[in-house]
C-alpha atoms as a PDB file:
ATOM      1  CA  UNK A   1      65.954  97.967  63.305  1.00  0.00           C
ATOM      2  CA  UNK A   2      63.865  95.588  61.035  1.00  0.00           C
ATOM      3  CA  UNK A   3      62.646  98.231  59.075  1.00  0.00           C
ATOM      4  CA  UNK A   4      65.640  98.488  56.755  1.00  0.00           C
ATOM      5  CA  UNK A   5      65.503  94.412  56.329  1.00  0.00           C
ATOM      6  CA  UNK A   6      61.476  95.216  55.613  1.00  0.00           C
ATOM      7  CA  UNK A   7      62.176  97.984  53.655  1.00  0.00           C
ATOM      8  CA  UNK A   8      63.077  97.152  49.473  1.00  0.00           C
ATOM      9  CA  UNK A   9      65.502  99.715  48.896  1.00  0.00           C
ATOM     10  CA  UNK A  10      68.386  99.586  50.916  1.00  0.00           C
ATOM     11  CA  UNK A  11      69.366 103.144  51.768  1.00  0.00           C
ATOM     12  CA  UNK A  12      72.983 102.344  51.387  1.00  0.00           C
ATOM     13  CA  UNK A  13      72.070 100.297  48.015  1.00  0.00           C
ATOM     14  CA  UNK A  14      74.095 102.893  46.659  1.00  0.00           C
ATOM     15  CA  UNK A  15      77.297 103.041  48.492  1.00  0.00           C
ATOM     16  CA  UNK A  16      77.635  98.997  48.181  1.00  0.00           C
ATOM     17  CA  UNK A  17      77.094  99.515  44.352  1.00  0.00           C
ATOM     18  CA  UNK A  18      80.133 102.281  44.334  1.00  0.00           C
ATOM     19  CA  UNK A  19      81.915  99.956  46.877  1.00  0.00           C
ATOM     20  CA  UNK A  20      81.487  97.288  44.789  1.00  0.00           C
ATOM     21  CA  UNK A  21      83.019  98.818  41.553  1.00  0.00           C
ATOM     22  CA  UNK A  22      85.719 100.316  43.189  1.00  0.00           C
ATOM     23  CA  UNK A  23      86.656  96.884  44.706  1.00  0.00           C
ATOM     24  CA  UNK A  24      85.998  95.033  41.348  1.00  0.00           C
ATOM     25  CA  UNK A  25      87.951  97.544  39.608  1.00  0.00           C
ATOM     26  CA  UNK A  26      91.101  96.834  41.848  1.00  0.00           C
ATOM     27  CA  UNK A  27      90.995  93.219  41.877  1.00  0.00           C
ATOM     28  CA  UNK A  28      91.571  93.514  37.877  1.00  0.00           C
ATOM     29  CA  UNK A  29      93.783  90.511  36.644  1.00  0.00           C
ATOM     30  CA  UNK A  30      95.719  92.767  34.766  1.00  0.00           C
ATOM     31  CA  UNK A  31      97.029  94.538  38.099  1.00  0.00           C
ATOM     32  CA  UNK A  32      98.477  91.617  39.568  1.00  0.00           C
ATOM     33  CA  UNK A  33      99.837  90.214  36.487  1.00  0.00           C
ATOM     34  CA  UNK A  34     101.344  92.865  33.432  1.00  0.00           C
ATOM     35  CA  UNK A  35     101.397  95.522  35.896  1.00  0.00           C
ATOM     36  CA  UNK A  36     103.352  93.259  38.833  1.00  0.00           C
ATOM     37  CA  UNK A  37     101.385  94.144  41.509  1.00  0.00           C
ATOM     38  CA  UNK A  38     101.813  91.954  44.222  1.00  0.00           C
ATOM     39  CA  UNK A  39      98.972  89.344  44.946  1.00  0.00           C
ATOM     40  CA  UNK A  40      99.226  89.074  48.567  1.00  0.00           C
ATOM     41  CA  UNK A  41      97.115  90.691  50.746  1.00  0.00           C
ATOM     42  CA  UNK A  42      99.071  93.398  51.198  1.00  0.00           C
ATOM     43  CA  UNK A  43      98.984  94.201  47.745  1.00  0.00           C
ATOM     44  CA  UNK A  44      95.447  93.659  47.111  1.00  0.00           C
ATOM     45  CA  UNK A  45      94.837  95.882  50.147  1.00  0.00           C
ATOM     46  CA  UNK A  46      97.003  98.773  48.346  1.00  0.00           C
ATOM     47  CA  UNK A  47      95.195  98.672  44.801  1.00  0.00           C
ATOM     48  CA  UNK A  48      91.557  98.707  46.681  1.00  0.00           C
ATOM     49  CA  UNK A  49      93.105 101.660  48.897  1.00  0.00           C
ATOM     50  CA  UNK A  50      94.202 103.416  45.319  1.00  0.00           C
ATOM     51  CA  UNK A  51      90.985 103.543  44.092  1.00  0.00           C
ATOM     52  CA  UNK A  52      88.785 104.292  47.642  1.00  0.00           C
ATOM     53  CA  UNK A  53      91.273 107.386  47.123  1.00  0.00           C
ATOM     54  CA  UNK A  54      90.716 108.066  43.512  1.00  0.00           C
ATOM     55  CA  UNK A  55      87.243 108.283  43.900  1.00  0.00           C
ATOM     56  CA  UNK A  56      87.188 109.993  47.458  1.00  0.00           C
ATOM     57  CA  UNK A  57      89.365 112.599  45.761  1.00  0.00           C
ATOM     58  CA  UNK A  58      86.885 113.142  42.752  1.00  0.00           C
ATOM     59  CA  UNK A  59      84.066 113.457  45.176  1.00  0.00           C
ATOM     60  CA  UNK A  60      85.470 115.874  48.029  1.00  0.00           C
ATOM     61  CA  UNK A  61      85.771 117.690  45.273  1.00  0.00           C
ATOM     62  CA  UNK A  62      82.458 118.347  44.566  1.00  0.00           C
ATOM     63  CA  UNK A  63      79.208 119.520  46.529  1.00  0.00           C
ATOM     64  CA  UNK A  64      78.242 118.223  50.343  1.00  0.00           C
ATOM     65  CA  UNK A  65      76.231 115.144  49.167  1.00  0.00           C
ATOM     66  CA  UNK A  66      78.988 113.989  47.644  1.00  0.00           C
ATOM     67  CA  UNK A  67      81.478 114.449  50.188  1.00  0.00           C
ATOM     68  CA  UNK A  68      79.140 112.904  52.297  1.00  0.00           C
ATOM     69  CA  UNK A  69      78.866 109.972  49.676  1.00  0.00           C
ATOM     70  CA  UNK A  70      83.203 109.998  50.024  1.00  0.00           C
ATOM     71  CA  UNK A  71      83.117 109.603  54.018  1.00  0.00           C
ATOM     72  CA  UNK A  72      80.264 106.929  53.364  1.00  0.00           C
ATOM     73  CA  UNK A  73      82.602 104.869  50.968  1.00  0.00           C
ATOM     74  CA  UNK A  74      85.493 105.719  53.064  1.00  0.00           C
ATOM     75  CA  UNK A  75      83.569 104.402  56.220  1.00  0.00           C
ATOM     76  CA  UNK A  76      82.533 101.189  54.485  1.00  0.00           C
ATOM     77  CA  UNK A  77      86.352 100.587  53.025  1.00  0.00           C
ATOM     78  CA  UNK A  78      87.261 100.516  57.018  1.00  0.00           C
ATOM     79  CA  UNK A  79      84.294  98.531  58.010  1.00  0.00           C
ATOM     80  CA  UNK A  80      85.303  95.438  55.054  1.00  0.00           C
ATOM     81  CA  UNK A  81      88.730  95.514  56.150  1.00  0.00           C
ATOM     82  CA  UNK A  82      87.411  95.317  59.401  1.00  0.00           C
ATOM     83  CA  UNK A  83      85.358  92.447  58.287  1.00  0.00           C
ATOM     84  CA  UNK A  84      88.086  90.654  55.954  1.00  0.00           C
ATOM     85  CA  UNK A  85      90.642  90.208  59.162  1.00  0.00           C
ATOM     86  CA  UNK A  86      88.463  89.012  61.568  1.00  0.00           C
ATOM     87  CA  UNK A  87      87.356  86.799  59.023  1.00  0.00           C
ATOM     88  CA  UNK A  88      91.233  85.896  58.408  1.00  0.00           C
ATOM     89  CA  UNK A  89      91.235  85.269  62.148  1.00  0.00           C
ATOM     90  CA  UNK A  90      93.015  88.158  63.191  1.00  0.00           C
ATOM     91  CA  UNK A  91      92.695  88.569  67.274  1.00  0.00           C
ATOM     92  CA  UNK A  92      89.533  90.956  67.686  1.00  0.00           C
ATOM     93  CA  UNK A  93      91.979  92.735  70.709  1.00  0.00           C
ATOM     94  CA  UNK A  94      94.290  93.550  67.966  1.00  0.00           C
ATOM     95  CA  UNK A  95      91.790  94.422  65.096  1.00  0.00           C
ATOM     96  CA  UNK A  96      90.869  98.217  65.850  1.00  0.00           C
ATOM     97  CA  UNK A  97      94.448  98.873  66.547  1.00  0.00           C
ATOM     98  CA  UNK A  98      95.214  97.372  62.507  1.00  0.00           C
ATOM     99  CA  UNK A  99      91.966  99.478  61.260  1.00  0.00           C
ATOM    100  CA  UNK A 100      93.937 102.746  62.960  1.00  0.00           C
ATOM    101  CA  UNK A 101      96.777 101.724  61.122  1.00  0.00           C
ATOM    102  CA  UNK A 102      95.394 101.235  58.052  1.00  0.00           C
ATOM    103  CA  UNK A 103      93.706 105.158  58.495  1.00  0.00           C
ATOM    104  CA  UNK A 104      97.090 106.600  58.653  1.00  0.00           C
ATOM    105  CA  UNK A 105      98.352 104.451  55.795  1.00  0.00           C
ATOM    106  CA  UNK A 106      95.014 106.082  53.782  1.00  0.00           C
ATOM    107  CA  UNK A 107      95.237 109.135  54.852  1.00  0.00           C
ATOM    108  CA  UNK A 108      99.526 109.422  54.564  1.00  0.00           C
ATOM    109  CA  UNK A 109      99.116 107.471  50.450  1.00  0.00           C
ATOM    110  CA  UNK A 110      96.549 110.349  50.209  1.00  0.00           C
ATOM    111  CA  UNK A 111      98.361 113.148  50.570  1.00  0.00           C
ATOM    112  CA  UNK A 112     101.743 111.818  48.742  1.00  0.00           C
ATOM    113  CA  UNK A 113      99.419 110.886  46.055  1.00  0.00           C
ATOM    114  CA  UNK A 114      97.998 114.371  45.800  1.00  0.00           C
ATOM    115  CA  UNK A 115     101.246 115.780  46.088  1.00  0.00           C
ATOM    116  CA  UNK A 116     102.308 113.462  43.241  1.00  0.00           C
ATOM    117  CA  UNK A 117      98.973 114.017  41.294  1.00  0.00           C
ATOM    118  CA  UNK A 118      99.682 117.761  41.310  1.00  0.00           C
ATOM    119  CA  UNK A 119     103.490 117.613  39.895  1.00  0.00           C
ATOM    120  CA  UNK A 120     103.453 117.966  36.203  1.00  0.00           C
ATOM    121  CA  UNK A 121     105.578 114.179  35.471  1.00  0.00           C
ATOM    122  CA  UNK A 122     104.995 111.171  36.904  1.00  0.00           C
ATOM    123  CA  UNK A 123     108.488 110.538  38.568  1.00  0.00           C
ATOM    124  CA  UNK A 124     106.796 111.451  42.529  1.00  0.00           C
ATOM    125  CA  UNK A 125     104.053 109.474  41.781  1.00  0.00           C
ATOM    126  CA  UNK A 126     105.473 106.595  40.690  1.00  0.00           C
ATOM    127  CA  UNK A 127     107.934 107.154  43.255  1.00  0.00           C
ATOM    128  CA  UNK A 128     104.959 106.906  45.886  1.00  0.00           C
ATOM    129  CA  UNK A 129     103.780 103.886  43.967  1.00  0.00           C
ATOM    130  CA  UNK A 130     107.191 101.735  44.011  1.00  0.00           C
ATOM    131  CA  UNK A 131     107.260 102.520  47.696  1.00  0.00           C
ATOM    132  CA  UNK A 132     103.332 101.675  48.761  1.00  0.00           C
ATOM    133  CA  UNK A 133     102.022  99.613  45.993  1.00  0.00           C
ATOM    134  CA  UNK A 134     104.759  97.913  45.215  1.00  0.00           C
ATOM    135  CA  UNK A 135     106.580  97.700  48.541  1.00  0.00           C
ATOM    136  CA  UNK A 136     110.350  99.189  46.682  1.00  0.00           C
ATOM    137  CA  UNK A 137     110.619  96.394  44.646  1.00  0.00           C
ATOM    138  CA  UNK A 138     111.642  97.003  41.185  1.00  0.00           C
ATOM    139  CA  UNK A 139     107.864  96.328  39.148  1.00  0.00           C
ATOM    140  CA  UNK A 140     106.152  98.556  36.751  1.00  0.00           C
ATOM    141  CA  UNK A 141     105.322 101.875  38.849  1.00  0.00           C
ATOM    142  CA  UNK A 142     105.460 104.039  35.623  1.00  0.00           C
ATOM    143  CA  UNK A 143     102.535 101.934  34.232  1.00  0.00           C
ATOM    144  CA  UNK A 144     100.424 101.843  37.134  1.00  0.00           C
ATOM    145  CA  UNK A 145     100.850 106.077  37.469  1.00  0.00           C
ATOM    146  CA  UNK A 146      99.970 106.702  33.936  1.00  0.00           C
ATOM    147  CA  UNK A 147      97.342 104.334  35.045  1.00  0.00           C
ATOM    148  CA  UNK A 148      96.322 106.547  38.447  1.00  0.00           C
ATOM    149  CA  UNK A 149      96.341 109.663  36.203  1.00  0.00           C
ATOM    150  CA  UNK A 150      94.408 108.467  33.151  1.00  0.00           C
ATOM    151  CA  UNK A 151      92.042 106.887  36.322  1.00  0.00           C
ATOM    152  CA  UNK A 152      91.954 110.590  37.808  1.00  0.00           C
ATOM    153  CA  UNK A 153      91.256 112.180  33.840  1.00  0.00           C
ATOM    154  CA  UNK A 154      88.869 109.663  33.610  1.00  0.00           C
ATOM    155  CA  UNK A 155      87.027 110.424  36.989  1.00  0.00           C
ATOM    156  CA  UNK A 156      87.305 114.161  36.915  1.00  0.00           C
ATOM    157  CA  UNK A 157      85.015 114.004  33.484  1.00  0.00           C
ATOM    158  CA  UNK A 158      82.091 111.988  34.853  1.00  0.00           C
ATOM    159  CA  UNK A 159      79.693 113.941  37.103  1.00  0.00           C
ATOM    160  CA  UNK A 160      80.087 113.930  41.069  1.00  0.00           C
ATOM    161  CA  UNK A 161      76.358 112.743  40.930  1.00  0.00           C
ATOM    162  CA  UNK A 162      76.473 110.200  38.491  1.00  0.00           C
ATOM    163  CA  UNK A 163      79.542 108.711  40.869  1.00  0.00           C
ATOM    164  CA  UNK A 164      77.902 109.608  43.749  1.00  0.00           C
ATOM    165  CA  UNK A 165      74.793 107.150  42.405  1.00  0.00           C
ATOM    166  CA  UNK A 166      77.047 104.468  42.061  1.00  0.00           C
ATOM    167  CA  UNK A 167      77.753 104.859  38.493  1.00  0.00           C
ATOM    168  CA  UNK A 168      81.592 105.084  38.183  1.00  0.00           C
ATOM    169  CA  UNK A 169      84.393 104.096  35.292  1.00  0.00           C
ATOM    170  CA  UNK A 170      87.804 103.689  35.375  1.00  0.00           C
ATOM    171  CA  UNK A 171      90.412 102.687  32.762  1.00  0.00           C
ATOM    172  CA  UNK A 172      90.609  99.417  30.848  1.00  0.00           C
ATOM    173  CA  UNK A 173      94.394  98.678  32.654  1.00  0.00           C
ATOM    174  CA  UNK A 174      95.502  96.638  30.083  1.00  0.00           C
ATOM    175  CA  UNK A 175      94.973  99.226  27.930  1.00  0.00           C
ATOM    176  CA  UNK A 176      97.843 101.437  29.404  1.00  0.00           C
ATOM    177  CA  UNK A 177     100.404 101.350  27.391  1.00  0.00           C
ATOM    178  CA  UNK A 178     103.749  99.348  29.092  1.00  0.00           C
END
């Protein structure tokens, strides 16, 4: 058990790193203000969720290490928002009953969105985003789907490996055109 605090590489150095980025990359000013996402939890909770997909998509794409490296972000996505409600004092009775929740929500966004992703415009997608993102409020859904597919372009030319080491790059948002 102390072994991995003895240890100077961390074996999951890096899934944190990948973690990390993804998180950064949702918690992007520009999300929550030009593109109207909500800042609430809820919405900050949906744009994290976006991008765990994005780059769980690109990488269950790919070879077994990297689909492994998908479950292992995917597991640590749960564990954080695991984390982040007991830490908002959410009753620990009532926490793995939230986390299940929040599975289905992944896994249900993550089909519509591949559904969406698949359809030559980006009327189902931003359909899928108005309803999940943006909870059916009238925002900018267009902007954030050119957004998810230029983010999906942009994934789908970088290696699984180089990902998969932690190494990932998304889209500037602000530089999606309004």
């Amino acid at each position: 058990m102390f072994q991995r605090l003895r240890s100077k590489t961390d074996p999951q150095a890096k899934i944190r790193s990948l973690y990390g980025a993804i998180v950064a990359q949702a918690r992007t000013p520009g999300f929550y203000g030009e593109y109207g996402v909500p800042d609430t939890v809820e919405g900050r909770f949906d744009m994290v969720l976006l991008h765990v997909y994005l780059v769980w998509r690109r990488l269950s794409k790919a070879g077994t290490p990297e689909r492994e490296i998908a479950q292992q972000v995917f597991d640590l996505f749960f564990q954080d928002m695991d984390e982040s409600m007991r830490e908002l004092g959410v009753g620990d009775l009532s926490v793995p009953r939230k986390v299940r929740a929040m599975g289905e929500a992944f896994y249900g966004r993550a089909n519509v969105y591949d559904t969406a992703l698949g359809e030559a415009g980006d009327g189902p997608l931003a359909a899928a985003l108005k309803r999940n993102v943006f909870g059916g409020e009238e925002n900018q859904p267009e902007r954030l789907a050119r957004y998810v597919r230029a983010a999906d372009r942009l994934l789908e030319a970088q290696t699984a490996e180089t990902i998969a080491r932690g190494k990932v790059a998304f889209p500037v948002p602000e530089e999606i055109a309004a």
